[in-house]
Protein backbone atom coordinates (compact mmCIF):
# COMPACT_ATOMS: atom_id res chain seq x y z
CA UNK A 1 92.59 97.45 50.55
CA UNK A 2 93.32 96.85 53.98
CA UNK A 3 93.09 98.85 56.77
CA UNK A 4 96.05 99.52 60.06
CA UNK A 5 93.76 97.93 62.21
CA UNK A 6 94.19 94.38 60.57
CA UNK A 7 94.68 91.71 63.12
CA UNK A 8 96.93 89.59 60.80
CA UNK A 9 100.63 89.86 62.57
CA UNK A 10 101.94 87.90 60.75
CA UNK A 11 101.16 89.72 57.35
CA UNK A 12 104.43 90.81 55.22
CA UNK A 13 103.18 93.59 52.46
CA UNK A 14 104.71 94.04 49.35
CA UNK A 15 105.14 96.32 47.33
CA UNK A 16 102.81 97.80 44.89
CA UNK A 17 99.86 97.12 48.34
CA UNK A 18 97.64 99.85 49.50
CA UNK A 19 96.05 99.74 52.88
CA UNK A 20 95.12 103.06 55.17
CA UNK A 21 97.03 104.40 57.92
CA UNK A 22 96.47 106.65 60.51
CA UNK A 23 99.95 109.37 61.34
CA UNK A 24 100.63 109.26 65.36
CA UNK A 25 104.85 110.90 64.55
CA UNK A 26 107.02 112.68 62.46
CA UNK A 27 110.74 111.47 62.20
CA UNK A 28 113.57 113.69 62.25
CA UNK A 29 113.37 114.51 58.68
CA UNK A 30 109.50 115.33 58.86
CA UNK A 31 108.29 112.23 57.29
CA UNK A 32 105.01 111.06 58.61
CA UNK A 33 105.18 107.84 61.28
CA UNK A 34 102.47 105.27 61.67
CA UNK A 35 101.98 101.89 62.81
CA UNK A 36 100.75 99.00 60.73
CA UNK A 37 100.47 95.12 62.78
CA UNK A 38 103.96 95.65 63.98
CA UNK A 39 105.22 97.32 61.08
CA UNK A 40 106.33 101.00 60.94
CA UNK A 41 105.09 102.88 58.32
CA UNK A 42 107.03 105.82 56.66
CA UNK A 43 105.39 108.28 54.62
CA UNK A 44 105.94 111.61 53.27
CA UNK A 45 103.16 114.57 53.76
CA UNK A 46 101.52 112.61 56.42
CA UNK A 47 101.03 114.57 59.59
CA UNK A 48 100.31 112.78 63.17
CA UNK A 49 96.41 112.46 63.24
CA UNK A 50 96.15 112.24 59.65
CA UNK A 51 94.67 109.72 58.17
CA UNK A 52 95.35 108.20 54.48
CA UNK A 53 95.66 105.58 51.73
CA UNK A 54 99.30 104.50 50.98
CA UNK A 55 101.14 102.29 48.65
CA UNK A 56 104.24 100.56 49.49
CA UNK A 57 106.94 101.18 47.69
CA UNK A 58 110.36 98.96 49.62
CA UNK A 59 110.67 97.31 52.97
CA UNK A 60 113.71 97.49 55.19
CA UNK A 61 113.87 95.26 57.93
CA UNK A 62 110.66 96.20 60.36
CA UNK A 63 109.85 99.80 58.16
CA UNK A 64 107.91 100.27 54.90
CA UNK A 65 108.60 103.16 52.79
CA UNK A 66 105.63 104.42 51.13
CA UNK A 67 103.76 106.95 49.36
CA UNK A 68 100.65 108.70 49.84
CA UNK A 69 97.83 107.89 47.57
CA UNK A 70 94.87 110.26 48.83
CA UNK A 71 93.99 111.93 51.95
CA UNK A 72 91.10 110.63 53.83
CA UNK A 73 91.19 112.67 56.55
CA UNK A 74 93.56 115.79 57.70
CA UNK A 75 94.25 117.72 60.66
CA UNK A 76 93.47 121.03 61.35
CA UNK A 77 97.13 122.12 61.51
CA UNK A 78 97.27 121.67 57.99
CA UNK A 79 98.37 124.27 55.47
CA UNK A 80 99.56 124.83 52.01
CA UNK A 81 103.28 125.30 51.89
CA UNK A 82 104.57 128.79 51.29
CA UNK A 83 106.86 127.33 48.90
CA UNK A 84 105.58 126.27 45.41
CA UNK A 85 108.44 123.17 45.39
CA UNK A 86 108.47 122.73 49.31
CA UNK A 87 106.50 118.81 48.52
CA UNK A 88 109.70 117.91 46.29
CA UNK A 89 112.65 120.10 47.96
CA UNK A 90 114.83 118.53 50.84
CA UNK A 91 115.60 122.20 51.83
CA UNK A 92 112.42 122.64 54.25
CA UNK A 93 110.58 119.76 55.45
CA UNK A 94 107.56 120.81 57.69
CA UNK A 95 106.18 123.81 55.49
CA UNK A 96 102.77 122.32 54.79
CA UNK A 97 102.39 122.29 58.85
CA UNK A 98 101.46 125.49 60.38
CA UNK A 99 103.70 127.78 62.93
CA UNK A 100 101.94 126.97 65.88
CA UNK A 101 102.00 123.32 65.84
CA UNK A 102 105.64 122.99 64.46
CA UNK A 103 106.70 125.07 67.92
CA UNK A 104 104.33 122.54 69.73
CA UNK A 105 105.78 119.63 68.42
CA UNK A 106 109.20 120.40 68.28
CA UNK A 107 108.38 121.60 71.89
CA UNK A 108 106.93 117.62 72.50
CA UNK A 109 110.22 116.14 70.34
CA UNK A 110 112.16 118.02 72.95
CA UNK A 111 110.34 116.31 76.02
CA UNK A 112 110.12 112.97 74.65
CA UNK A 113 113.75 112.99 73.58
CA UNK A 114 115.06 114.27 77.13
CA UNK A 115 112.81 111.42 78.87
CA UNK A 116 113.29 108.70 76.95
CA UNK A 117 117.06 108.91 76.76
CA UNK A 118 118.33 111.23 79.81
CA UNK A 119 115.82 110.36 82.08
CA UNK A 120 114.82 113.96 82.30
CA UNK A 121 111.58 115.09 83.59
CA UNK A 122 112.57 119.13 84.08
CA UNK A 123 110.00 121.80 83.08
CA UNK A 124 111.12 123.28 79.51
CA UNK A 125 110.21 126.99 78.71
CA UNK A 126 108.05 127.46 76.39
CA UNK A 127 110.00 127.56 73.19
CA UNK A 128 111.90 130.81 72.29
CA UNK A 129 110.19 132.05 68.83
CA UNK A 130 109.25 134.44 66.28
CA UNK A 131 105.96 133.86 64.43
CA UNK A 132 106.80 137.40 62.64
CA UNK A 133 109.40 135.65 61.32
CA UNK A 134 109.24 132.02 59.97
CA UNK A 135 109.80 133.09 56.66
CA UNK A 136 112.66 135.17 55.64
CA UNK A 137 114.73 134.10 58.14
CA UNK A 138 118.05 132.90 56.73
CA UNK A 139 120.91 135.10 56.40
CA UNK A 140 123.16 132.41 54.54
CA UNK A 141 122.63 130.22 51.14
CA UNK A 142 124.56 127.77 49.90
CA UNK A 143 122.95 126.05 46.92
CA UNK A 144 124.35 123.48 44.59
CA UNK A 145 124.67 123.87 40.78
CA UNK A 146 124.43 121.42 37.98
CA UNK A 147 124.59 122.10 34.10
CA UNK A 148 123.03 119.25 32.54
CA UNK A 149 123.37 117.89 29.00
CA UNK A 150 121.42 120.28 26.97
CA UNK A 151 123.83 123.00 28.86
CA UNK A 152 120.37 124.39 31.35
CA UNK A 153 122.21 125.39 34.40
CA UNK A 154 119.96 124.00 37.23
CA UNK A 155 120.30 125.83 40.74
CA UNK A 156 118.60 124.24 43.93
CA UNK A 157 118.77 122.12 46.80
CA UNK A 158 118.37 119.06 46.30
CA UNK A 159 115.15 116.35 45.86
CA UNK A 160 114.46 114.73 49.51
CA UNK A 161 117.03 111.47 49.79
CA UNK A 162 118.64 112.21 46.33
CA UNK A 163 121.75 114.60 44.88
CA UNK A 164 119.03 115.08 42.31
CA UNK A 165 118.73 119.26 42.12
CA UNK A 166 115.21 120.65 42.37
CA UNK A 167 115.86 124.26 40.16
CA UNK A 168 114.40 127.24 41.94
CA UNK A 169 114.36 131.01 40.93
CA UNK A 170 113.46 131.95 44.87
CA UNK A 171 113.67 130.31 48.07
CA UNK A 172 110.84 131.65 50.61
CA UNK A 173 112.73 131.33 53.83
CA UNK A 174 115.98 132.85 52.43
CA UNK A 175 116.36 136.56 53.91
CA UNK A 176 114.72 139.02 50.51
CA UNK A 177 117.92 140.49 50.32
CA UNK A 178 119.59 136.97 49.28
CA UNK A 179 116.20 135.50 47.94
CA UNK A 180 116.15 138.50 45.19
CA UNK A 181 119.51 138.05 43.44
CA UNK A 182 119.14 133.76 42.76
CA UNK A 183 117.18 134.53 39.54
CA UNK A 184 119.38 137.36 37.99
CA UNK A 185 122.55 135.61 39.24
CA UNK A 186 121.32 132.15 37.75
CA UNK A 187 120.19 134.06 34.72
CA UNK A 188 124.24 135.05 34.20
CA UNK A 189 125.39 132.03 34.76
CA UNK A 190 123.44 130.08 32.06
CA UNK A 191 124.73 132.69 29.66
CA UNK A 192 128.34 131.37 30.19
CA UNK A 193 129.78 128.32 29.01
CA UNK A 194 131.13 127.26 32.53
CA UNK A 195 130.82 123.53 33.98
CA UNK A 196 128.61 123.16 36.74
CA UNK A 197 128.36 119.72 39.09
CA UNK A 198 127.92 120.27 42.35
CA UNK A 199 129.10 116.34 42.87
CA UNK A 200 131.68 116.91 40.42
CA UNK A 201 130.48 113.30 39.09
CA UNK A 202 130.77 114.69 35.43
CA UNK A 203 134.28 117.26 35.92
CA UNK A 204 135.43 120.19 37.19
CA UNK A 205 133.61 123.36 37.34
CA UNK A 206 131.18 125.30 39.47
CA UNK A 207 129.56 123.51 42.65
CA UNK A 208 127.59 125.87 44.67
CA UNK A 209 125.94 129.84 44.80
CA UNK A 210 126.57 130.98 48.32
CA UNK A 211 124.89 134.69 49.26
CA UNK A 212 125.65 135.67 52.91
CA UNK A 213 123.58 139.04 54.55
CA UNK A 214 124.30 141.11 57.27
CA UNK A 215 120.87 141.06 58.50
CA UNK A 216 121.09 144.86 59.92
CA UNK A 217 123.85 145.90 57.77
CA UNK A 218 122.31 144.92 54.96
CA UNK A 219 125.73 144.16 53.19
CA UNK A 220 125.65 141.33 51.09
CA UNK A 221 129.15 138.27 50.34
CA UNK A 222 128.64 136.90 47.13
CA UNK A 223 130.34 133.88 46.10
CA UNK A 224 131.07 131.19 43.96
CA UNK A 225 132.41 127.75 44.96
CA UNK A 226 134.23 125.69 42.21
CA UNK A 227 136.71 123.16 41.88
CA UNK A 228 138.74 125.15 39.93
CA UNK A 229 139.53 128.72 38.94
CA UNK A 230 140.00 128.45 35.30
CA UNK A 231 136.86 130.21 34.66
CA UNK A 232 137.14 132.38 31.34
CA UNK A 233 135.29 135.88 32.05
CA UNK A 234 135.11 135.56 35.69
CA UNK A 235 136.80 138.75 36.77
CA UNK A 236 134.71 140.42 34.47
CA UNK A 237 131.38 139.19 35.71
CA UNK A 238 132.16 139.31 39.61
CA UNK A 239 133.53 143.06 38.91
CA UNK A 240 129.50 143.33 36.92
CA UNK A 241 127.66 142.48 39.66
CA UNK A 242 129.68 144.65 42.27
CA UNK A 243 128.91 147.80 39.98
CA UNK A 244 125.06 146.68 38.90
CA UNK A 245 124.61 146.29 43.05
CA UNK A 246 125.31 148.53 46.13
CA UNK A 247 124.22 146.18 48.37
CA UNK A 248 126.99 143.63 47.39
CA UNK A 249 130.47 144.60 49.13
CA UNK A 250 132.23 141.50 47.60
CA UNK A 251 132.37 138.71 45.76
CA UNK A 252 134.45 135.86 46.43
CA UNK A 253 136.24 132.54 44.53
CA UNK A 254 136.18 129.48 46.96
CA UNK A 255 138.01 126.55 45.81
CA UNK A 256 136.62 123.01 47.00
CA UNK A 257 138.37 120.44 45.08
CA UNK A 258 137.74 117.79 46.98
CA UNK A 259 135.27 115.39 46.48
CA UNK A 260 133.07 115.33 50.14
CA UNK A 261 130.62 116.70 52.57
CA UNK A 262 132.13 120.15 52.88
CA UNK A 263 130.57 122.72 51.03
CA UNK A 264 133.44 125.21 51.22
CA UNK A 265 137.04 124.51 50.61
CA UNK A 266 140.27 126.42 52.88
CA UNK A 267 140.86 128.61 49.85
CA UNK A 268 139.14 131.89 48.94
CA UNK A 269 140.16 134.29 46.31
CA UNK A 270 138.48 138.12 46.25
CA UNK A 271 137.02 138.78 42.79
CA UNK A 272 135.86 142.17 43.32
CA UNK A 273 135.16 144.49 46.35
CA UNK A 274 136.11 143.30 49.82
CA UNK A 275 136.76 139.73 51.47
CA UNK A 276 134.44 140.27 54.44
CA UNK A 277 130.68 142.20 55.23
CA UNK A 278 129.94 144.02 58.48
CA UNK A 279 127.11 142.50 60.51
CA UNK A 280 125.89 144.19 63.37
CA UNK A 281 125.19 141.46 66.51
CA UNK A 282 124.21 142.42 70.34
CA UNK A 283 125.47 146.07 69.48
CA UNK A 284 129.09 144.92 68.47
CA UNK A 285 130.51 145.19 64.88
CA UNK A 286 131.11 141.85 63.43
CA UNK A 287 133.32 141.20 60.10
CA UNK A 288 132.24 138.16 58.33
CA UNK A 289 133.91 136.16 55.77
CA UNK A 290 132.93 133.58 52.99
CA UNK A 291 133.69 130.81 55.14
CA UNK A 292 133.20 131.99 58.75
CA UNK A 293 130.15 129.87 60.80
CA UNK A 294 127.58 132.52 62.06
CA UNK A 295 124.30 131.27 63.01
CA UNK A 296 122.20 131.70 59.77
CA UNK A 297 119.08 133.33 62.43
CA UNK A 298 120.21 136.32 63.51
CA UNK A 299 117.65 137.53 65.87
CA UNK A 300 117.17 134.42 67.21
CA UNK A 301 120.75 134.33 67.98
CA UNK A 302 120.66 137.41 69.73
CA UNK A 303 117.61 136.63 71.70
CA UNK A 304 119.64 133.01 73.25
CA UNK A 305 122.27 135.29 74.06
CA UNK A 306 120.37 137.53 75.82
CA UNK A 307 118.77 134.59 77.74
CA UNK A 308 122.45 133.72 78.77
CA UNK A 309 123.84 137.26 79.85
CA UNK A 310 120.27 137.44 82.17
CA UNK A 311 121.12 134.23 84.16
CA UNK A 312 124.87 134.88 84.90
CA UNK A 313 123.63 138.34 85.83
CA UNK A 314 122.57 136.59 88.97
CA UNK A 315 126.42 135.96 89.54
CA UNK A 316 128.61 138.40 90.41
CA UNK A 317 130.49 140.36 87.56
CA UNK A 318 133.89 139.89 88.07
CA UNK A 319 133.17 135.69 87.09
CA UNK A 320 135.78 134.25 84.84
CA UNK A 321 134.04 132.23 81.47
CA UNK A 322 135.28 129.65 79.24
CA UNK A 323 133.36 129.24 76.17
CA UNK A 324 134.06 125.87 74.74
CA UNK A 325 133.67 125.58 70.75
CA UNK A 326 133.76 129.45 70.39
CA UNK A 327 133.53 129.86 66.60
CA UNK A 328 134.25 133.57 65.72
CA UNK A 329 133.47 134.58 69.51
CA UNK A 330 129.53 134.26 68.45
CA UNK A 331 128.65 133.91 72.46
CA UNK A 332 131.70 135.07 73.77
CA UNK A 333 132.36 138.61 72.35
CA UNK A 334 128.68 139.42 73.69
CA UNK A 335 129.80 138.21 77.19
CA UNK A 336 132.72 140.26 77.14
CA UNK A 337 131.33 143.56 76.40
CA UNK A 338 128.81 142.76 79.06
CA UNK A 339 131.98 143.28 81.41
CA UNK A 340 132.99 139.21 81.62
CA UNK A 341 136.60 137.85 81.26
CA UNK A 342 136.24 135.43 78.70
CA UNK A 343 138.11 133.04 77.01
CA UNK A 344 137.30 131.29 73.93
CA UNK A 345 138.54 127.78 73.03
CA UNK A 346 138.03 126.66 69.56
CA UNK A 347 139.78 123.92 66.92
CA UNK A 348 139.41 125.73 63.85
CA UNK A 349 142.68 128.50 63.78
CA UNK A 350 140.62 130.77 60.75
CA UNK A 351 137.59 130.97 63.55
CA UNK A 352 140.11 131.99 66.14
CA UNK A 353 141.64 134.62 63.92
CA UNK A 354 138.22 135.75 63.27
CA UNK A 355 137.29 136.44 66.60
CA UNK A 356 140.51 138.37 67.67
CA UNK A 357 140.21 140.49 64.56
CA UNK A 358 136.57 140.86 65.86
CA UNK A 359 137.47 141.49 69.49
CA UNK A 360 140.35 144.41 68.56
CA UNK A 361 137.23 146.11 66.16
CA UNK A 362 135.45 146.14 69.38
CA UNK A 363 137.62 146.97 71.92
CA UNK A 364 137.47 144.08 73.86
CA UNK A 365 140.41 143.36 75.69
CA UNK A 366 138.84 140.88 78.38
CA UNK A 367 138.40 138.24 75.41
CA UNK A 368 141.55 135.80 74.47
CA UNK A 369 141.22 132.65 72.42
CA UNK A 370 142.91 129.55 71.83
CA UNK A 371 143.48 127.25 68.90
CA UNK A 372 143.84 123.78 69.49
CA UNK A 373 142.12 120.37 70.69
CA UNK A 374 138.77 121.59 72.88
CA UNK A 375 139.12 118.70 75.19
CA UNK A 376 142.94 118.97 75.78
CA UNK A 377 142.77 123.28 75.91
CA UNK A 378 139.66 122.86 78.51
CA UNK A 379 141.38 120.58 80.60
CA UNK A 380 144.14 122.59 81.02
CA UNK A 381 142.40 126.07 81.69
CA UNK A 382 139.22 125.12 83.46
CA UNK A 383 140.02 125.18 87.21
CA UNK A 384 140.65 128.70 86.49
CA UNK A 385 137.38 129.71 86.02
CA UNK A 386 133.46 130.01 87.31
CA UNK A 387 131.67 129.19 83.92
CA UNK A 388 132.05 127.31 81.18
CA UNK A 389 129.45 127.40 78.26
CA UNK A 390 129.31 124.51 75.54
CA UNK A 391 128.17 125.17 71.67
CA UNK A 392 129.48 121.42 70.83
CA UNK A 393 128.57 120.38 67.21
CA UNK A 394 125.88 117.63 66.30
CA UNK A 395 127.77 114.90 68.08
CA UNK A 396 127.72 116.69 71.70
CA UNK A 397 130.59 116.13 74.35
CA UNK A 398 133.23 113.62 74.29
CA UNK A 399 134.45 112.01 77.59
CA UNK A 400 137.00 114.09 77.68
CA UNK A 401 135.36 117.02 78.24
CA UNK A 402 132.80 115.30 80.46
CA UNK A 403 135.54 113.76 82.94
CA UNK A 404 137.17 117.45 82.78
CA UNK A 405 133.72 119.27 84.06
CA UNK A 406 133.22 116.47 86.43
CA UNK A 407 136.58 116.91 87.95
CA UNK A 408 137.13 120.37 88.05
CA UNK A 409 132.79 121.25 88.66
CA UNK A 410 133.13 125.09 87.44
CA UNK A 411 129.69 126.81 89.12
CA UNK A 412 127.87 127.13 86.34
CA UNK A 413 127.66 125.72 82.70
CA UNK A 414 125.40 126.81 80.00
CA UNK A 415 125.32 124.49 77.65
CA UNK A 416 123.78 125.12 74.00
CA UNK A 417 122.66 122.47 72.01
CA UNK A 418 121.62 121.04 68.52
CA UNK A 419 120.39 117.88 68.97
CA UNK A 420 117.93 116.59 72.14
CA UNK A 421 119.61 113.54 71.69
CA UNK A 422 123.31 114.13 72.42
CA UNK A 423 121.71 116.95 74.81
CA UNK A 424 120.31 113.80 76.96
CA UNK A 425 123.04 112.11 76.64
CA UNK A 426 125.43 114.30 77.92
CA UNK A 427 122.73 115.84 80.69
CA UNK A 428 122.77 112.07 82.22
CA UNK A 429 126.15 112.61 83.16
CA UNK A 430 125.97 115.90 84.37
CA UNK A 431 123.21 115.90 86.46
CA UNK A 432 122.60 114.79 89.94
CA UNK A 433 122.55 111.92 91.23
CA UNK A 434 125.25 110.95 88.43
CA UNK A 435 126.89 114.42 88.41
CA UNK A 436 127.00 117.62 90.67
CA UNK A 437 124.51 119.91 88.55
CA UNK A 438 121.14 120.33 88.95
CA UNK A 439 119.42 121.91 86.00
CA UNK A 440 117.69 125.66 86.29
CA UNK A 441 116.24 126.38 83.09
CA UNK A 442 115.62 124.39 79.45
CA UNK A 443 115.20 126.69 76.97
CA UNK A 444 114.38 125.40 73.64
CA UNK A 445 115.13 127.91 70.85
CA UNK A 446 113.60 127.92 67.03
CA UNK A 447 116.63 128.48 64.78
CA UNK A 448 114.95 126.88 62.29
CA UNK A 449 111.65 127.38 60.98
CA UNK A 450 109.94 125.46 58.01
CA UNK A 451 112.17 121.95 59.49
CA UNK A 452 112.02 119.75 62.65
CA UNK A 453 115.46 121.01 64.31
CA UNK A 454 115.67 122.34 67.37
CA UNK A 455 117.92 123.79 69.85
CA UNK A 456 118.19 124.02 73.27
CA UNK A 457 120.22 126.02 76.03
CA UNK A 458 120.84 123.91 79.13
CA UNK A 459 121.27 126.11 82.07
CA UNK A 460 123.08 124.31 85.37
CA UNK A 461 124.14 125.28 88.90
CA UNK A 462 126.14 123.24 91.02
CA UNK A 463 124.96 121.32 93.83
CA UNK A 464 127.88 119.65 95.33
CA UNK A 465 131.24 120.19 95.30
């Protein structure tokens, strides 16, 4: 057995060969890093200062893909996952790694990633979190379904790079108010003769169980996503669970036909009860739907946008906001009651009719939206305004939107992000000496215990106009 200290170079392993390693990383999907001659090592349940016998199972290019054998020696950080599947599920991917040192390396992540690719060196806050709270957390599932041949409907996320489904009868960091239906919902389902294929590699059918909660409401959205409504005894079931449950206002029919990554399809049919649940977020009354985005960590949500009302508190009131990639009016609804006019620019028309149906609930007259192209709507409205806040999706800004801020240099921006690396990206450009920001505050923010993602709020106040 060799060890990741050997001082052959030039040495190419193969697989089936064991040698020790010692973990110095974890990647994005919590897979242990490690160097070996100038190979790198990946490893599942391997945590940085860890050290460990491994076999190799494939190469790719200058990685090896491998698989633990034994421990040798482990960290102090170490812990045995809440979750009885959490070593096979893809759902959570940092479980066996305890609370405090996920928020200090995500807080590290953070750092390196803004360095390394932004050339930011700013102090970052301390990372917004609840340690009351790491389990429990989600107010949303959406979990696939398969019936396999011996007709055992299996219900689960699935096995870590595979569409193979790990069955469950709980999920730990599901809200209890979701977490206690999967196994008498799943129990109902197997008794019925329904197709289930989440791929739809075998047929139509059933794809996925979503359960949505109003965290304070309590209200609970059932539904059931399927390629196809000809489902004998539906009605009768959905209108079984609404009686057998108080807590569930509604259960819903989504149709996904097609064959891709979305989960949900543009059609929803109401099976029993009501289309939407009330949630209750930064003291306004939000409606939710089956398909409506809402950030699946509700007090964590509220807590960022508390963060963001404090700092333009230090602005005077009568400031005019854009809020770029609005959703439902998540960040901008708060903003308005908070005495803000606010306008909300989003792509997606159902989220915009979402948040004005929201905004009349609440009385909010100083919020408007607009449907359309982000880039092309904020080019056309931004002069007209102090602020502008950013939720972008995964892939950040495009240069659009960039050249737009650059141009027109509102005051202030506050952007929110989901990935350091598009974060850095985007920052370069933004800040001085490339840009006419300087940044005020980095505040990381944990929507997503039990995994390595992380979030971030960019606050930044112009410098030169």
């Amino acid at each position: 057995m060799k060890d990741s200290t050997n001082s052959n170079l030039t040495t190419t392993p193969s697989p089936g060969e064991k040698f020790e390693i010692t973990g110095i990383d974890l990647d994005r999907h919590g897979n242990g890093l490690a160097r070996w001659n100038n190979w790198v090592v990946i490893v599942n349940d391997l945590l940085p200062g860890e050290r460990a016998q491994i076999e190799i199972v494939k190469r790719h290019r200058s990685q090896l893909f491998a698989k633990k054998v034994k421990s040798i020696e482990t960290v102090s950080g170490r812990r045995s996952p809440p979750c009885q599947i959490a070593n096979e599920c893809g759902g959570c991917s940092i479980q066996h790694l305890d609370d405090q040192e996920q928020s200090l390396l995500k807080q590290s992540h953070l750092r390196e990633t803004l360095l390394r690719l932004g050339q930011l060196d700013h102090r970052i806050e301390p990372i917004m979190n609840d340690y009351t709270r790491t389990l429990g957390y989600r107010n949303r599932a959406l979990i696939p379904l398969y019936r396999n041949r011996k007709g055992q409907l299996l219900m689960g996320y699935y096995r870590r790079g595979s569409h193979q489904i790990i069955d469950l009868n709980r999920c730990p960091v599901l809200d209890r108010g979701i977490d206690q239906y999967l196994a008498l919902i799943k129990d109902d389902l197997q008794q019925h003769d329904w197709p289930a294929d989440s791929d739809l590699s075998s047929g139509e059918g059933l794809r996925h169980l979503g359960i949505r909660i109003g965290q304070k409401t309590r209200q609970v959205l059932i539904t059931l996503v399927s390629s196809t409504n000809d489902l004998s005894g539906l009605h009768q079931q959905a209108n079984d669970w609404y009686r057998r449950w108080p807590e569930v206002r509604g259960i819903t029919l989504n149709i996904q036909r097609q064959r891709n990554n979305l989960i949900l399809g543009q059609e929803t049919i109401l099976l029993a009860g009501d289309l939407e649940i009330e949630e209750n977020f930064c003291d306004l009354s939000l409606l939710l739907s089956t398909t409506t985005f809402f950030q699946v960590n509700t007090i964590q949500a509220e807590r960022i946008i508390v963060k963001l009302r404090d700092w333009l508190a230090t602005t005077l009131l009568d400031i005019k906001i854009i809020d770029a990639y609005c959703g439902i009016g998540t960040i901008s609804l708060p903003l308005a009651a908070a005495g803000y006019q606010v306008v909300g620019l989003e792509l997606h028309a159902e989220a915009i009719a979402q948040a004005n149906k929201n905004a009349l609930r609440n009385n909010l007259n100083n919020a408007s939206f607009m449907c359309g192209d982000v880039s092309l709507l904020l080019a056309k409205t931004l002069r007209h305004h102090d602020v502008l806040v950013l939720d972008p999706p995964r892939k950040g800004l495009d240069q659009m939107v960039i050249k737009t801020i650059l141009i027109v240099r509102p005051e202030r921006v506050a952007y929110l992000s989901c990935d350091a690396a598009t974060l850095a990206r985007d920052l370069k450009q933004l800040i001085a000496p490339n840009g006419p920001y300087e940044i005020d505050q980095l505040q990381p923010i944990d929507f997503f215990p039990q995994t390595m993602h992380i979030e971030c709020l960019a606050l930044l106040i112009r410098i030169s106009s």
